[in-house]
PDB file of N, CA and C in Angstrom:
ATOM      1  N   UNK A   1       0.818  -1.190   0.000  1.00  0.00           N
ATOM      2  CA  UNK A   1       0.000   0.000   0.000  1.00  0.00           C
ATOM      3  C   UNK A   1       0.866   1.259   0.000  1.00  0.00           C
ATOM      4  N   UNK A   2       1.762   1.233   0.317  1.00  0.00           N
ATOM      5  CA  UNK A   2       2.806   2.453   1.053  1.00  0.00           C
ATOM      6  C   UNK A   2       3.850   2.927  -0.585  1.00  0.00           C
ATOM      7  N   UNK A   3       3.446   1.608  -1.106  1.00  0.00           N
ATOM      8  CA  UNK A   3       4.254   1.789  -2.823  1.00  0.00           C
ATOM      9  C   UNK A   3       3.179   2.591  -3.564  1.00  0.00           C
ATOM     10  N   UNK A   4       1.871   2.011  -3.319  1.00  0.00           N
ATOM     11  CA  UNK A   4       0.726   2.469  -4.508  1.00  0.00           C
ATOM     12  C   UNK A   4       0.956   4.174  -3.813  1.00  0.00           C
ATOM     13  N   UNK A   5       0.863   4.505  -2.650  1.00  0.00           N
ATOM     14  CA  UNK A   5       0.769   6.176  -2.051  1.00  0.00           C
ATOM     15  C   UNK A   5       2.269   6.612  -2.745  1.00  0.00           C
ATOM     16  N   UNK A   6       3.315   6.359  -2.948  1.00  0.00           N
ATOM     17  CA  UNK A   6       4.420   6.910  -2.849  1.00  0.00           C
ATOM     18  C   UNK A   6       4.449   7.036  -4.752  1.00  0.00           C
ATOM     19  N   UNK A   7       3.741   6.008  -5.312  1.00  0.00           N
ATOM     20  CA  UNK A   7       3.846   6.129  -6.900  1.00  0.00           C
ATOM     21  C   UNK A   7       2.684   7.241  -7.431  1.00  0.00           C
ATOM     22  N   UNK A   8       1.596   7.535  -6.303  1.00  0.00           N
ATOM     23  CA  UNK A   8       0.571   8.671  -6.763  1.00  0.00           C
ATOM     24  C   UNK A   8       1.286   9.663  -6.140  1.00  0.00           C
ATOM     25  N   UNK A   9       2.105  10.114  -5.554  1.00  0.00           N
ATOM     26  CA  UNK A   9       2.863  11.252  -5.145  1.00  0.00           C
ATOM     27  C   UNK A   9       3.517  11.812  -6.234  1.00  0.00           C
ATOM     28  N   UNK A  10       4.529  10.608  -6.633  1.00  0.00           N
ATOM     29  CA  UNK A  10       5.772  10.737  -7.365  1.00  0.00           C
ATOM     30  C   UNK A  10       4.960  11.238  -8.616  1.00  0.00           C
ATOM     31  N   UNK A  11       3.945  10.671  -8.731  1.00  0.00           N
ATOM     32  CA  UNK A  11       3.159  11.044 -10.355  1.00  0.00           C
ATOM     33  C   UNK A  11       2.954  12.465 -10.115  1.00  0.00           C
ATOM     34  N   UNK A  12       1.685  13.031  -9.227  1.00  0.00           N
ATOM     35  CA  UNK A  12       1.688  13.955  -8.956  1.00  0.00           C
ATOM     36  C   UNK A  12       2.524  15.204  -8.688  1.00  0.00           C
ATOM     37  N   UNK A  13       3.684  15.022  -8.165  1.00  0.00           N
ATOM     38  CA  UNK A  13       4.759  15.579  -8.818  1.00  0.00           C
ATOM     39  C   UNK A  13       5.056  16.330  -9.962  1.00  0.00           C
ATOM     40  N   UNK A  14       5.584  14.833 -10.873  1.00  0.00           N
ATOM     41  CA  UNK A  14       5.448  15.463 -11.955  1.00  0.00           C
ATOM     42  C   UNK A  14       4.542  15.655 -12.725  1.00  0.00           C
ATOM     43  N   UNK A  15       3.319  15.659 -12.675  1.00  0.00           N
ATOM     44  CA  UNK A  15       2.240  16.735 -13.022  1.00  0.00           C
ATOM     45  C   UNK A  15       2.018  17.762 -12.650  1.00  0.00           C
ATOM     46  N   UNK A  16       2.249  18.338 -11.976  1.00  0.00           N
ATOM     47  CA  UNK A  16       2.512  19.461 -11.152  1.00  0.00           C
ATOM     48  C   UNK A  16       3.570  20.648 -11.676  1.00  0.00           C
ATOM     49  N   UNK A  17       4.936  19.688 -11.863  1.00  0.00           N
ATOM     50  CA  UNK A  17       5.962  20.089 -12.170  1.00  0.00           C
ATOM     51  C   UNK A  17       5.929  20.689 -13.903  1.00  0.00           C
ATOM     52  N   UNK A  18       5.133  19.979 -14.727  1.00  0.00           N
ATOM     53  CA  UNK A  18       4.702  19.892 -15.896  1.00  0.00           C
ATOM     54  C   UNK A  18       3.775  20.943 -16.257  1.00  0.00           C
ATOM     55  N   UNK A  19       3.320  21.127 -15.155  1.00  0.00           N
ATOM     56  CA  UNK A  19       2.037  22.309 -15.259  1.00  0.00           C
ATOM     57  C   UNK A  19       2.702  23.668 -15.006  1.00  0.00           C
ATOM     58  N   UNK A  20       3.527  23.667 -13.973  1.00  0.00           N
ATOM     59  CA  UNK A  20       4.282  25.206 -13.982  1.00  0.00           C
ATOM     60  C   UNK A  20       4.990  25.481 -14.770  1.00  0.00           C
ATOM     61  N   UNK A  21       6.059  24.678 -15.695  1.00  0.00           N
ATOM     62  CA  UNK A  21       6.202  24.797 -16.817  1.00  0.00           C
ATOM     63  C   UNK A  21       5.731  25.195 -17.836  1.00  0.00           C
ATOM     64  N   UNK A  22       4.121  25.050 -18.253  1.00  0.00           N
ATOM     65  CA  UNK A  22       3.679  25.438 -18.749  1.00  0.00           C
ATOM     66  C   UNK A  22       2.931  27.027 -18.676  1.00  0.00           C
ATOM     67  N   UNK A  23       2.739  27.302 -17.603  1.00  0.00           N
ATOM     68  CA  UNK A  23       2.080  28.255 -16.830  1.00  0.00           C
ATOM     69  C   UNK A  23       3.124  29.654 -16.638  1.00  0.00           C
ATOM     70  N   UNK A  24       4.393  28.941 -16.571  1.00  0.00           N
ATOM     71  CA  UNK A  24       5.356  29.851 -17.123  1.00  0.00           C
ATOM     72  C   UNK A  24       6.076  30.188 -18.219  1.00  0.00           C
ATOM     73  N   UNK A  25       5.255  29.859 -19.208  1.00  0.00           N
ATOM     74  CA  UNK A  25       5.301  30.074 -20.839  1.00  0.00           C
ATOM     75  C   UNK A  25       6.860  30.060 -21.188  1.00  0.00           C
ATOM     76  N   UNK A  26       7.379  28.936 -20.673  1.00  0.00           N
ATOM     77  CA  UNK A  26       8.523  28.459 -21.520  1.00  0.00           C
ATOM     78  C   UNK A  26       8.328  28.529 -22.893  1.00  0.00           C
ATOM     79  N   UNK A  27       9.509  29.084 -24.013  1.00  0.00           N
ATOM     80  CA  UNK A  27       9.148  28.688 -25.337  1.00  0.00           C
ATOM     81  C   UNK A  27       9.118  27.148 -25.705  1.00  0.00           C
ATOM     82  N   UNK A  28       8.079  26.665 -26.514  1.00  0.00           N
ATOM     83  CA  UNK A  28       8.028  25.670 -26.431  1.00  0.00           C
ATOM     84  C   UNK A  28       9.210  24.719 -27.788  1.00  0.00           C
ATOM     85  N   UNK A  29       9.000  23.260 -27.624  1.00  0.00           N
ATOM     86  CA  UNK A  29       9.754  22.897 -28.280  1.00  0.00           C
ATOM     87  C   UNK A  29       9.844  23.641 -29.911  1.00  0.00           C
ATOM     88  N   UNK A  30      10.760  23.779 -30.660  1.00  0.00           N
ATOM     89  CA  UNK A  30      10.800  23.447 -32.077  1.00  0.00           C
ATOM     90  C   UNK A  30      11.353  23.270 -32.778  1.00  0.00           C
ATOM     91  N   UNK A  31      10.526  22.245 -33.917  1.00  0.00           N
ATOM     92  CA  UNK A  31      11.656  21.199 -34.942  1.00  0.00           C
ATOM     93  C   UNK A  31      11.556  22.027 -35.910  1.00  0.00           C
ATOM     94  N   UNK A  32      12.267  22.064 -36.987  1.00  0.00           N
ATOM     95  CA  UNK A  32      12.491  22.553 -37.907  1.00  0.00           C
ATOM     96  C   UNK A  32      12.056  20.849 -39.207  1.00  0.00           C
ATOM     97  N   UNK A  33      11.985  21.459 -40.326  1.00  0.00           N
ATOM     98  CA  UNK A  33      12.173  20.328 -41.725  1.00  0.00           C
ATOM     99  C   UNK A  33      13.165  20.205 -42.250  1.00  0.00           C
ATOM    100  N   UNK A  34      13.483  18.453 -41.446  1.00  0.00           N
ATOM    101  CA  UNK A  34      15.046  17.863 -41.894  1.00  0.00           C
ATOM    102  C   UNK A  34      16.343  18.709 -41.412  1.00  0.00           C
ATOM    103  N   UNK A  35      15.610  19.455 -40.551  1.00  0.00           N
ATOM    104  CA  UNK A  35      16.976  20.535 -39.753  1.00  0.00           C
ATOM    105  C   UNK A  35      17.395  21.506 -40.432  1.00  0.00           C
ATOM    106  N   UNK A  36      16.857  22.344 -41.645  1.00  0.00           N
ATOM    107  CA  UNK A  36      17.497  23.414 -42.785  1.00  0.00           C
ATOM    108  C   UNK A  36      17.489  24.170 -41.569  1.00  0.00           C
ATOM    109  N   UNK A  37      16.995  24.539 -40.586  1.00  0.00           N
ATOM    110  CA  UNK A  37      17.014  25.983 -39.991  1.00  0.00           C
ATOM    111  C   UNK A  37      18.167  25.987 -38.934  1.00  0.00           C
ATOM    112  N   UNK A  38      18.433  24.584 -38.653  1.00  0.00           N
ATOM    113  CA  UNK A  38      20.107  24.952 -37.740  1.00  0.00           C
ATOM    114  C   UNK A  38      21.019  24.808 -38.525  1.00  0.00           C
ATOM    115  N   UNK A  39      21.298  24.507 -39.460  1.00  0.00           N
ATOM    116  CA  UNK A  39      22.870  24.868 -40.660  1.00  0.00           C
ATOM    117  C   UNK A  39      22.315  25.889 -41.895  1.00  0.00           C
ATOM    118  N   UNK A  40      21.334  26.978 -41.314  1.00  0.00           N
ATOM    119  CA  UNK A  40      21.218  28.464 -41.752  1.00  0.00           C
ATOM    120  C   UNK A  40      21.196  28.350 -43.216  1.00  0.00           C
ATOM    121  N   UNK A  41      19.878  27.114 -43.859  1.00  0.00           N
ATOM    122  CA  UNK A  41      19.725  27.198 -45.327  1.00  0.00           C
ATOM    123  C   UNK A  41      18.151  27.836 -45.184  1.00  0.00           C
ATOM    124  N   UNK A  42      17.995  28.791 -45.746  1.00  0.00           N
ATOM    125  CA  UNK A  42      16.637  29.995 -45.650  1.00  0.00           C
ATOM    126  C   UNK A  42      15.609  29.230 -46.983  1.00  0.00           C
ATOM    127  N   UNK A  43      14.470  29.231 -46.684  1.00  0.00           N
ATOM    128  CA  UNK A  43      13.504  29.098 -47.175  1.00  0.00           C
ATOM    129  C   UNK A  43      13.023  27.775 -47.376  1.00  0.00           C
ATOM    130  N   UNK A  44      11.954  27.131 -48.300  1.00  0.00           N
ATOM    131  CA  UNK A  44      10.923  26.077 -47.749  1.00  0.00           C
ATOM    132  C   UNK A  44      12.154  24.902 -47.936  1.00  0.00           C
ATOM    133  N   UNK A  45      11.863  23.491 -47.412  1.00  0.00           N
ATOM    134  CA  UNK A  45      12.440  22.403 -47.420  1.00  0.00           C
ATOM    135  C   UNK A  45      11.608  21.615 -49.580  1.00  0.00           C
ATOM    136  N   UNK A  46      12.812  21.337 -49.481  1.00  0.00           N
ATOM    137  CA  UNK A  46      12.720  21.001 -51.365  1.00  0.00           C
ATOM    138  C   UNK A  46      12.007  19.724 -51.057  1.00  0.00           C
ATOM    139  N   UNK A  47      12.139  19.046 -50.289  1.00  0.00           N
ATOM    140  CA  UNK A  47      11.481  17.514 -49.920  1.00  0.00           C
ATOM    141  C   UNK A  47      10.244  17.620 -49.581  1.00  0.00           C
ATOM    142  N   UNK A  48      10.111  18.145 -48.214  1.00  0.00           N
ATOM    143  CA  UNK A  48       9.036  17.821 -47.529  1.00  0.00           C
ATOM    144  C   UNK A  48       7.971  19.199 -48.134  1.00  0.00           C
ATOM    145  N   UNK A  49       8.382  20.347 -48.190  1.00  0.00           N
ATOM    146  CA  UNK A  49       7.105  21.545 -48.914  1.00  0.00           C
ATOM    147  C   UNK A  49       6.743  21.579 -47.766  1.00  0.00           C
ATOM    148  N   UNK A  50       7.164  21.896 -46.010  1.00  0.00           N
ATOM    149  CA  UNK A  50       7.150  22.269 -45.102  1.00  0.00           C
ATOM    150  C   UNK A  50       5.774  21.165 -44.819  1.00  0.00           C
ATOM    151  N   UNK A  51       5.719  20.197 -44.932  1.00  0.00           N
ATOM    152  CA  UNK A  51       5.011  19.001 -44.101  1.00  0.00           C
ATOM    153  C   UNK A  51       6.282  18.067 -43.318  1.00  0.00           C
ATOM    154  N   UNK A  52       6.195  18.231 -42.034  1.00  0.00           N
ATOM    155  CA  UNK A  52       6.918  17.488 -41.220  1.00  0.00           C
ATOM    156  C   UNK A  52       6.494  15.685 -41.532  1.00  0.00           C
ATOM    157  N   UNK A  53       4.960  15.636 -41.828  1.00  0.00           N
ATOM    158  CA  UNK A  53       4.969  14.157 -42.585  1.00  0.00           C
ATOM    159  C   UNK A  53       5.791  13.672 -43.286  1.00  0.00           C
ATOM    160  N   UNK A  54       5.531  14.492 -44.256  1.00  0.00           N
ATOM    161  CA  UNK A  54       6.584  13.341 -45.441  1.00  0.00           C
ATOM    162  C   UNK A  54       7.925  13.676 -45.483  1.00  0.00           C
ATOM    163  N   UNK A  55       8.444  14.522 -44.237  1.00  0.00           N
ATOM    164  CA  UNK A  55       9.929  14.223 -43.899  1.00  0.00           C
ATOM    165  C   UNK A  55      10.167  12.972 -43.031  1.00  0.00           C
ATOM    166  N   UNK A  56       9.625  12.195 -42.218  1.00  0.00           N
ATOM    167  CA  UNK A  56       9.360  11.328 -41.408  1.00  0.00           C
ATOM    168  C   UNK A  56       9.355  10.264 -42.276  1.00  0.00           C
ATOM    169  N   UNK A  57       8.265  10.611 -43.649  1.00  0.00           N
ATOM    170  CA  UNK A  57       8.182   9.676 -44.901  1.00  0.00           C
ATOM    171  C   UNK A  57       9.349   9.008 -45.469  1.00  0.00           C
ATOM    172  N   UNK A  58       9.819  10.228 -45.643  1.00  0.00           N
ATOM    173  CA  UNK A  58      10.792  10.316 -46.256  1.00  0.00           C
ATOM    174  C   UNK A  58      12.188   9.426 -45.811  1.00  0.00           C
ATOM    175  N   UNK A  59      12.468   9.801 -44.571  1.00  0.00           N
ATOM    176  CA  UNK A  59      13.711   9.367 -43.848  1.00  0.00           C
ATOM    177  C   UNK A  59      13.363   7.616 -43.996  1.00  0.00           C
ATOM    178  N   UNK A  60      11.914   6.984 -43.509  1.00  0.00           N
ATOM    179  CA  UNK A  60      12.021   5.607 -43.717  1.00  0.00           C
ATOM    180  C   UNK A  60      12.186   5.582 -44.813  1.00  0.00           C
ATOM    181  N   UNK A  61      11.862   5.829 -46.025  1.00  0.00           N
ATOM    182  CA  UNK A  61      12.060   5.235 -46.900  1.00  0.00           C
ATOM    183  C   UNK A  61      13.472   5.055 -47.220  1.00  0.00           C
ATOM    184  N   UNK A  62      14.665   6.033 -46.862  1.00  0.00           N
ATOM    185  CA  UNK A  62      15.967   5.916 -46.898  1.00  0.00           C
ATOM    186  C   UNK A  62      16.300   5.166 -46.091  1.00  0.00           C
ATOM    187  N   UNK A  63      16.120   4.397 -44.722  1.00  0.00           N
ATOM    188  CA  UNK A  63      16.218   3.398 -43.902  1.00  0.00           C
ATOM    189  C   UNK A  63      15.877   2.393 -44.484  1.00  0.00           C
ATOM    190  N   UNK A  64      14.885   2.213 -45.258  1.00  0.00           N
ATOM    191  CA  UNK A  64      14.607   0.845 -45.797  1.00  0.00           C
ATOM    192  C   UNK A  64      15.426   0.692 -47.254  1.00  0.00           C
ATOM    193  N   UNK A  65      15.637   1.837 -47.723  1.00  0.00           N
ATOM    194  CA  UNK A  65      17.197   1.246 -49.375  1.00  0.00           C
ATOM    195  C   UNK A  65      18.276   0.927 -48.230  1.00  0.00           C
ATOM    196  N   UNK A  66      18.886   1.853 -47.573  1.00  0.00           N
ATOM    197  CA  UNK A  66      19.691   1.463 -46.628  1.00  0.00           C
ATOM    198  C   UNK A  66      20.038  -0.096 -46.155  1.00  0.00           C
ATOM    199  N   UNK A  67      19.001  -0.504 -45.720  1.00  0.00           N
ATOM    200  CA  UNK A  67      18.649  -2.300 -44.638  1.00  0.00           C
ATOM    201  C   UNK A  67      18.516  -2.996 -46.425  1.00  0.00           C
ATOM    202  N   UNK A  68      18.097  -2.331 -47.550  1.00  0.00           N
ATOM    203  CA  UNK A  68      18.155  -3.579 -48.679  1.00  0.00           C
ATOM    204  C   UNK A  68      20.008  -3.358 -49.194  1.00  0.00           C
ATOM    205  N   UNK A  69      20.336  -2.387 -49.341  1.00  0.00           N
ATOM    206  CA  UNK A  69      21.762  -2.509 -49.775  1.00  0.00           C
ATOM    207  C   UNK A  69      22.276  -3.434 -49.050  1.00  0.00           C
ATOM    208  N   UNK A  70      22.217  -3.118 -47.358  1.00  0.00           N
ATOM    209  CA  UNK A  70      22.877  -4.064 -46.412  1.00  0.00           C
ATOM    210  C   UNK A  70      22.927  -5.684 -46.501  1.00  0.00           C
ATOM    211  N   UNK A  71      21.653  -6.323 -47.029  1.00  0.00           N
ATOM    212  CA  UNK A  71      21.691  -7.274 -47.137  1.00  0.00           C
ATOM    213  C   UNK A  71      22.208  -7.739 -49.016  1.00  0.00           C
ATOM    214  N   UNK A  72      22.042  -6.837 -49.622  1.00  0.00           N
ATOM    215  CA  UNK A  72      22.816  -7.370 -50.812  1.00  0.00           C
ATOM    216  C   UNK A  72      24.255  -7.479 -50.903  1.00  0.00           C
ATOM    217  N   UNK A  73      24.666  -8.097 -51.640  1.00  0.00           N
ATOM    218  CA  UNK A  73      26.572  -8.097 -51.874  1.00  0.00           C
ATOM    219  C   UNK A  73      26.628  -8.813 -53.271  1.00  0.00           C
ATOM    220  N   UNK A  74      28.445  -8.057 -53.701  1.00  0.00           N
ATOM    221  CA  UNK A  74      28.257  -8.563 -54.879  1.00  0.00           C
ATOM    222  C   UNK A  74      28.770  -9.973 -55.226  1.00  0.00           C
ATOM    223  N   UNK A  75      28.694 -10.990 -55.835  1.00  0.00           N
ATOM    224  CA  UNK A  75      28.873 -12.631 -56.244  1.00  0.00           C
ATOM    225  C   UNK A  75      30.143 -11.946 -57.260  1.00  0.00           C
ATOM    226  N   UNK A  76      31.075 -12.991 -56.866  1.00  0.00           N
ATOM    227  CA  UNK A  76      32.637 -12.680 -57.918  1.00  0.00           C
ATOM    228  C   UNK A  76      32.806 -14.217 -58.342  1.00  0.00           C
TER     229      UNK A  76
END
């Protein structure tokens, strides 16, 4: 019983903690598309057309040529 009180504390906590955070208008997170805006390339992303979707799209689909190259090799 003394675990279930000490894990609704600990929660409460950080809900709490989560809420003044908010309440003190931290700026909130932000991503940029494919990162152009932290190595200072100006204007829309050529890929995505400023949809964070099909940058997400995008990246698996380069993970998955990636994992097929990996398993191919060439026969000599």
């Amino acid at each position: 019983m003394a675990t279930m009180v000490l894990s609704f504390v600990v929660l409460g906590l950080v809900i709490i903690g989560m809420a003044v955070g908010v309440i003190m208008g931290r700026k909130p997170i932000a991503g940029s598309c494919g990162g152009l805006a932290n190595v200072g390339i100006e204007g829309k992303c050529s890929i995505c057309g400023d949809d964070p979707q099909k940058c997400d799209d995008e990246q698996e689909k380069q993970k998955k040529k990636a994992e097929i190259a990996d398993m191919a090799y060439e026969v000599k």
